[in-house]
C-alpha atoms as a PDB file:
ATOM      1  CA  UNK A   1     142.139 141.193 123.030  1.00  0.00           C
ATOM      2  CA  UNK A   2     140.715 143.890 120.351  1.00  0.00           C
ATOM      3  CA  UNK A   3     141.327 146.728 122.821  1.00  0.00           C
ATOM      4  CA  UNK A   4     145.564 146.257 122.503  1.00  0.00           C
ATOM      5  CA  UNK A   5     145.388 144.543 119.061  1.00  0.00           C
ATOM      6  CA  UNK A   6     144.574 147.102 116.271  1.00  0.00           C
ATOM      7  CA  UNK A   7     146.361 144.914 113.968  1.00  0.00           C
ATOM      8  CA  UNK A   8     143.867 142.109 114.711  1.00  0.00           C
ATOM      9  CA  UNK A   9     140.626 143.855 114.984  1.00  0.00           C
ATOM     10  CA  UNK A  10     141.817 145.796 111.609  1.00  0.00           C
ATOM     11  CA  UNK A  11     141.651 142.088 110.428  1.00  0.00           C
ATOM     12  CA  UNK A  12     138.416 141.099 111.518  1.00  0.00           C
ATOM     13  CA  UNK A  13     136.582 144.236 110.293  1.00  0.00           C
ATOM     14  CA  UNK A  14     138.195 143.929 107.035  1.00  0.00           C
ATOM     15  CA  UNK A  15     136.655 139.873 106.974  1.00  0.00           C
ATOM     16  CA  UNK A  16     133.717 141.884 107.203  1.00  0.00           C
ATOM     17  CA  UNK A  17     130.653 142.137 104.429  1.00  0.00           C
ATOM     18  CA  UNK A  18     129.493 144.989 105.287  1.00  0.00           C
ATOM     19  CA  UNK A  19     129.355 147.612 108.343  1.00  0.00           C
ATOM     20  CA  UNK A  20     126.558 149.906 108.947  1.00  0.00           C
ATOM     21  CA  UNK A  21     126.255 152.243 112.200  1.00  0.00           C
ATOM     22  CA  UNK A  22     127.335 155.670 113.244  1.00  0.00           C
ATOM     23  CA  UNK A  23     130.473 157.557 112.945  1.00  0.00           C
ATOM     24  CA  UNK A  24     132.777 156.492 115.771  1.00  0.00           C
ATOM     25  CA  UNK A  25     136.035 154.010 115.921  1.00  0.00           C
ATOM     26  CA  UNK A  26     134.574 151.011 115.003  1.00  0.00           C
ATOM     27  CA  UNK A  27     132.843 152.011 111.775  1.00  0.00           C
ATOM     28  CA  UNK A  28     135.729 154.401 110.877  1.00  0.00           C
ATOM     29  CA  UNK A  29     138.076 151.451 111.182  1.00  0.00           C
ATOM     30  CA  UNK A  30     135.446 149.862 108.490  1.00  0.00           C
ATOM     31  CA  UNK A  31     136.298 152.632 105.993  1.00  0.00           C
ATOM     32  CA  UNK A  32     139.473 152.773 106.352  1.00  0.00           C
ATOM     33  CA  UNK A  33     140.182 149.082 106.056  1.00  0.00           C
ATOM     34  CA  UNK A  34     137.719 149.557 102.755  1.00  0.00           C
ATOM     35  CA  UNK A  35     134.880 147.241 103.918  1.00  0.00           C
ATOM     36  CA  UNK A  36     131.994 148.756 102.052  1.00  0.00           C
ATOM     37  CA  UNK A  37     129.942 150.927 104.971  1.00  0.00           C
ATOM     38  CA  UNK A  38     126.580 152.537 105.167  1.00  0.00           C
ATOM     39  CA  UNK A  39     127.028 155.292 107.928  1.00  0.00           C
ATOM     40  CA  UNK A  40     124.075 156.325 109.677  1.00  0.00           C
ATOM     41  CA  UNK A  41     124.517 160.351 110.095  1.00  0.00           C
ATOM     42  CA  UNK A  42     122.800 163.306 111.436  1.00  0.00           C
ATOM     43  CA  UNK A  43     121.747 166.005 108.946  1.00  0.00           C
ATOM     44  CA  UNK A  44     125.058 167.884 107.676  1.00  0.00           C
ATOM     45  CA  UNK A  45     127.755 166.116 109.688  1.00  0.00           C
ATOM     46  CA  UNK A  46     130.857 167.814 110.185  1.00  0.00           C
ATOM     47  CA  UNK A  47     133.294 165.030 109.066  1.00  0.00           C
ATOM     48  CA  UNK A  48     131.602 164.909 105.746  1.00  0.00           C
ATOM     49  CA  UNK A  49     133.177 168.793 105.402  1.00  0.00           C
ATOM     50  CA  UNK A  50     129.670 170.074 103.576  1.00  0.00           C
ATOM     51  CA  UNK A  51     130.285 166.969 100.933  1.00  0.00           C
ATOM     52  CA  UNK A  52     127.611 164.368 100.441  1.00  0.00           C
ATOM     53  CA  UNK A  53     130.142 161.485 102.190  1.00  0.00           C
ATOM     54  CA  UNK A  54     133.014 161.377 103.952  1.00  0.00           C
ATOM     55  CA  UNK A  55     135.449 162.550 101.460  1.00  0.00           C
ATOM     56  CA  UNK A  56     138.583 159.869 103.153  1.00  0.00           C
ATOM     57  CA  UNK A  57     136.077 156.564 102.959  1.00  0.00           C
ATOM     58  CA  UNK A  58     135.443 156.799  99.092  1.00  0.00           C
ATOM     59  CA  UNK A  59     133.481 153.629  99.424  1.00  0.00           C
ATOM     60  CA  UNK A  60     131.387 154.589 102.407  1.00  0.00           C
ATOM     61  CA  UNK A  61     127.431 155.286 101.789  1.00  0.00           C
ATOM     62  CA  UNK A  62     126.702 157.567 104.266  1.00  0.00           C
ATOM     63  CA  UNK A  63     122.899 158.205 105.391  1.00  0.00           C
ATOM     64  CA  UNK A  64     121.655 161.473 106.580  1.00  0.00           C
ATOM     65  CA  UNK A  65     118.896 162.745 108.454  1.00  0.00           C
ATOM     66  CA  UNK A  66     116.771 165.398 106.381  1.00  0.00           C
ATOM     67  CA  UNK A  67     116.135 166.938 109.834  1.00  0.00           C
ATOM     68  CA  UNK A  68     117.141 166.049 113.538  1.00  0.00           C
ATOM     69  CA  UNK A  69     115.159 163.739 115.191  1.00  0.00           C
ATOM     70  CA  UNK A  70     113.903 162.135 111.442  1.00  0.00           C
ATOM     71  CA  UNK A  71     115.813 158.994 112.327  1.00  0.00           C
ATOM     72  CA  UNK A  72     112.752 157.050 109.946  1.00  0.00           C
ATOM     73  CA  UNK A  73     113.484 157.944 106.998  1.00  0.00           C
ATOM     74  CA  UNK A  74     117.207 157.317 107.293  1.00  0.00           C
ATOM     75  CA  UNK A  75     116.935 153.416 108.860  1.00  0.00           C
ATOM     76  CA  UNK A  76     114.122 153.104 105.865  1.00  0.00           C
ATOM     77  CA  UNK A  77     117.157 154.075 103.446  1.00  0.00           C
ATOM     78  CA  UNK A  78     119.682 151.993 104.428  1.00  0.00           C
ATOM     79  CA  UNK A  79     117.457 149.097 104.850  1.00  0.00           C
ATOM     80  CA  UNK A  80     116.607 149.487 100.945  1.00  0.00           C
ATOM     81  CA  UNK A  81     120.533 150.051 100.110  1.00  0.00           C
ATOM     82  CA  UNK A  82     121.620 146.913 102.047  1.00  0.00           C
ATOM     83  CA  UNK A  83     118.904 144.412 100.723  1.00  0.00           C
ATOM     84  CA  UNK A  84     120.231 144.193  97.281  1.00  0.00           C
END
């Protein structure tokens, strides 16, 4: 049940690799269990307070769009950071 089990799903996503996706529970509960993370991100995201990743998930690549809508370039980027 990883809806009433934090403790449990904290355990699988810390079994983990690697994460990659957008900001929202389950890849925040990547970062802060420190399974390294590529986050997927819109141009300037909020949570990243004007810094170049989120500042609380050290070990967290993040991925931004140069412009909304330029989703390309940003998959093409983290597809070359995860296939070393």
């Amino acid at each position: 049940d990883l809806f009433n089990d934090l403790e449990g799903l904290a355990a699988l996503s810390a079994a983990l690799d690697l994460g990659i996706g957008g900001s929202n529970a389950s890849t925040n509960l990547l970062g802060a269990v420190g399974t390294p993370l590529h986050l997927i991100a819109p141009p300037a995201p909020w949570p990243a307070l004007g810094q170049r990743a989120y500042p609380w998930y050290p070990g967290a690549q993040m991925h931004s769009a140069p412009s909304y809508g330029d989703w390309d370039s940003v998959m093409l980027e983290a597809a070359k950071a995860i296939a070393v």
